[in-house]
C-alpha atoms as a PDB file:
ATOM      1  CA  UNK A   1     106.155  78.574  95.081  1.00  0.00           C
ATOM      2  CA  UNK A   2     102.879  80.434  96.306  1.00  0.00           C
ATOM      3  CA  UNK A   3     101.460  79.481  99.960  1.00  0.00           C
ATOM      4  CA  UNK A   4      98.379  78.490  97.723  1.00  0.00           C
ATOM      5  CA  UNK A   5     100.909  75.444  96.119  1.00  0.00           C
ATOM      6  CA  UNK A   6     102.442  74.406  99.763  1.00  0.00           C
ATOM      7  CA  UNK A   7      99.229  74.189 101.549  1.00  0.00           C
ATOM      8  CA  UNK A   8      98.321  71.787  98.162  1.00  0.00           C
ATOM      9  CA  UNK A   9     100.933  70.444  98.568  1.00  0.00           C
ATOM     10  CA  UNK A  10     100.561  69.522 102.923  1.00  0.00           C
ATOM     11  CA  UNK A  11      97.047  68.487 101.723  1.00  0.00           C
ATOM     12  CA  UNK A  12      98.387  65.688  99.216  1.00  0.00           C
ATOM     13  CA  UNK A  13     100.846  64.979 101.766  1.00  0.00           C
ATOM     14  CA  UNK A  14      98.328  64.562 104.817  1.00  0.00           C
ATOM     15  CA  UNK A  15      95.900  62.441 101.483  1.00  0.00           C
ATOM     16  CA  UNK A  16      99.354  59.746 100.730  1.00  0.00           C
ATOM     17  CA  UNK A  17      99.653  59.299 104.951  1.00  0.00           C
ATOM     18  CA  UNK A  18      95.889  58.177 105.462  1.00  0.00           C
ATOM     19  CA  UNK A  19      95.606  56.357 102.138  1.00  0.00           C
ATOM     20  CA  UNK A  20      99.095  54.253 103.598  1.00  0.00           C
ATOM     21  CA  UNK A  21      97.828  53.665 106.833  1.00  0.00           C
ATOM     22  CA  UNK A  22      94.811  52.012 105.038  1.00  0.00           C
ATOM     23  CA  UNK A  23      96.771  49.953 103.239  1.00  0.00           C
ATOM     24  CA  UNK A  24      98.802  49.018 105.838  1.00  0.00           C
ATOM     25  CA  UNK A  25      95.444  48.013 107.986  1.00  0.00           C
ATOM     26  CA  UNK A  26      94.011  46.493 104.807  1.00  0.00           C
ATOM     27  CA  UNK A  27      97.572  44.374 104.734  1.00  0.00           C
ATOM     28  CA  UNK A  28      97.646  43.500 108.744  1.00  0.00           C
ATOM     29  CA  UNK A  29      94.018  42.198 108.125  1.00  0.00           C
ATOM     30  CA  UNK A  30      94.329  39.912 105.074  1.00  0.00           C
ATOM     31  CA  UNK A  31      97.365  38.706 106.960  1.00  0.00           C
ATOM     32  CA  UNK A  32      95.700  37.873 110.113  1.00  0.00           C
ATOM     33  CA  UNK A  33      92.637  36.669 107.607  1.00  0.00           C
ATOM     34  CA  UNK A  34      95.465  33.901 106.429  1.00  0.00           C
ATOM     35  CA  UNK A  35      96.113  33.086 110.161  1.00  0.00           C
ATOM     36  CA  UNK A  36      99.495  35.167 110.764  1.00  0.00           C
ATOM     37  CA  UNK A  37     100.725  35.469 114.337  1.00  0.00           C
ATOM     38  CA  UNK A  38      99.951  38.929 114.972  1.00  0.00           C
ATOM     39  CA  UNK A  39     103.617  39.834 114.627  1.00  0.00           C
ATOM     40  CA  UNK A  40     103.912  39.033 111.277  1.00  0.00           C
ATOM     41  CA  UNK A  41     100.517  40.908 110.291  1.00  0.00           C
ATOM     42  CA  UNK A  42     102.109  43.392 112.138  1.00  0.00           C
ATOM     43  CA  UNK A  43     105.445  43.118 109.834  1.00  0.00           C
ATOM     44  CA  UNK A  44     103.223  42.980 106.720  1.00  0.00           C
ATOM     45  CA  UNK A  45     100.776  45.856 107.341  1.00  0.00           C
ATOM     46  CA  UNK A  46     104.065  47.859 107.940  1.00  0.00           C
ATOM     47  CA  UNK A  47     105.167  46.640 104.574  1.00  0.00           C
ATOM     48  CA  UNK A  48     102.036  47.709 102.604  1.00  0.00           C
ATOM     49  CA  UNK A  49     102.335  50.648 104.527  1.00  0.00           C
ATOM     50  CA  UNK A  50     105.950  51.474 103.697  1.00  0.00           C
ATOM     51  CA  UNK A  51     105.690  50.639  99.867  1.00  0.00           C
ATOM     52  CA  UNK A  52     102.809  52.457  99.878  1.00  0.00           C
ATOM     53  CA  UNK A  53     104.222  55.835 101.245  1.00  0.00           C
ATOM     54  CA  UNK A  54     107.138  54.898  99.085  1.00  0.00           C
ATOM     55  CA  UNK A  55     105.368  54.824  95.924  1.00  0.00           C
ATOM     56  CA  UNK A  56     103.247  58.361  96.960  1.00  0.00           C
ATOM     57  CA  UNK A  57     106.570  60.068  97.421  1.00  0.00           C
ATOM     58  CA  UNK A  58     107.926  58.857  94.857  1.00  0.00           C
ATOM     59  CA  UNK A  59     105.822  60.181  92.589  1.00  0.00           C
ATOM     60  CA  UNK A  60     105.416  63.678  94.634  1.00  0.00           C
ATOM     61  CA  UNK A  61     109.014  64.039  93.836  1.00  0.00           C
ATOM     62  CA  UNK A  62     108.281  63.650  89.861  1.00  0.00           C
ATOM     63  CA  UNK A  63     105.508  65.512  89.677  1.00  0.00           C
ATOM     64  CA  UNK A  64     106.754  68.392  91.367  1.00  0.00           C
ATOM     65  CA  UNK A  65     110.368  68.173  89.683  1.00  0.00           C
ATOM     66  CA  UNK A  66     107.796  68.647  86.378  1.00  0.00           C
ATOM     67  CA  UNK A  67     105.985  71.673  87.689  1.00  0.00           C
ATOM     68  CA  UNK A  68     109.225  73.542  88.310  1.00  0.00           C
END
């Protein structure tokens, strides 16, 4: 693997972390939206955020399992 693929690689990685911490802020504010205590928007953006990155990985580990 070149340092051209890593850094691709870092830069998809760095791409799935902001686009889960949206979705975990998008999830914490529908929740308080529905009138959550802020503990359980807390509990839910940390879901969406952790089936997010989940997903993201997920399929990092597929398609680089196909590139090899």
């Amino acid at each position: 693997m070149s340092v051209h693929d890593v850094m691709f690689l870092m830069l998809a990685f760095i791409v799935l972390t902001v686009l889960s911490v949206l979705a975990g802020a998008i999830g914490f504010g529908i929740a308080k939206w529905e009138g959550a205590l802020t503990p359980a928007a807390v509990a839910r953006g940390f879901i969406a955020f952790g089936a997010t990155f989940t997903i993201g990985i997920s399929t990092f580990a597929v398609i680089i399992a196909a590139l090899k």
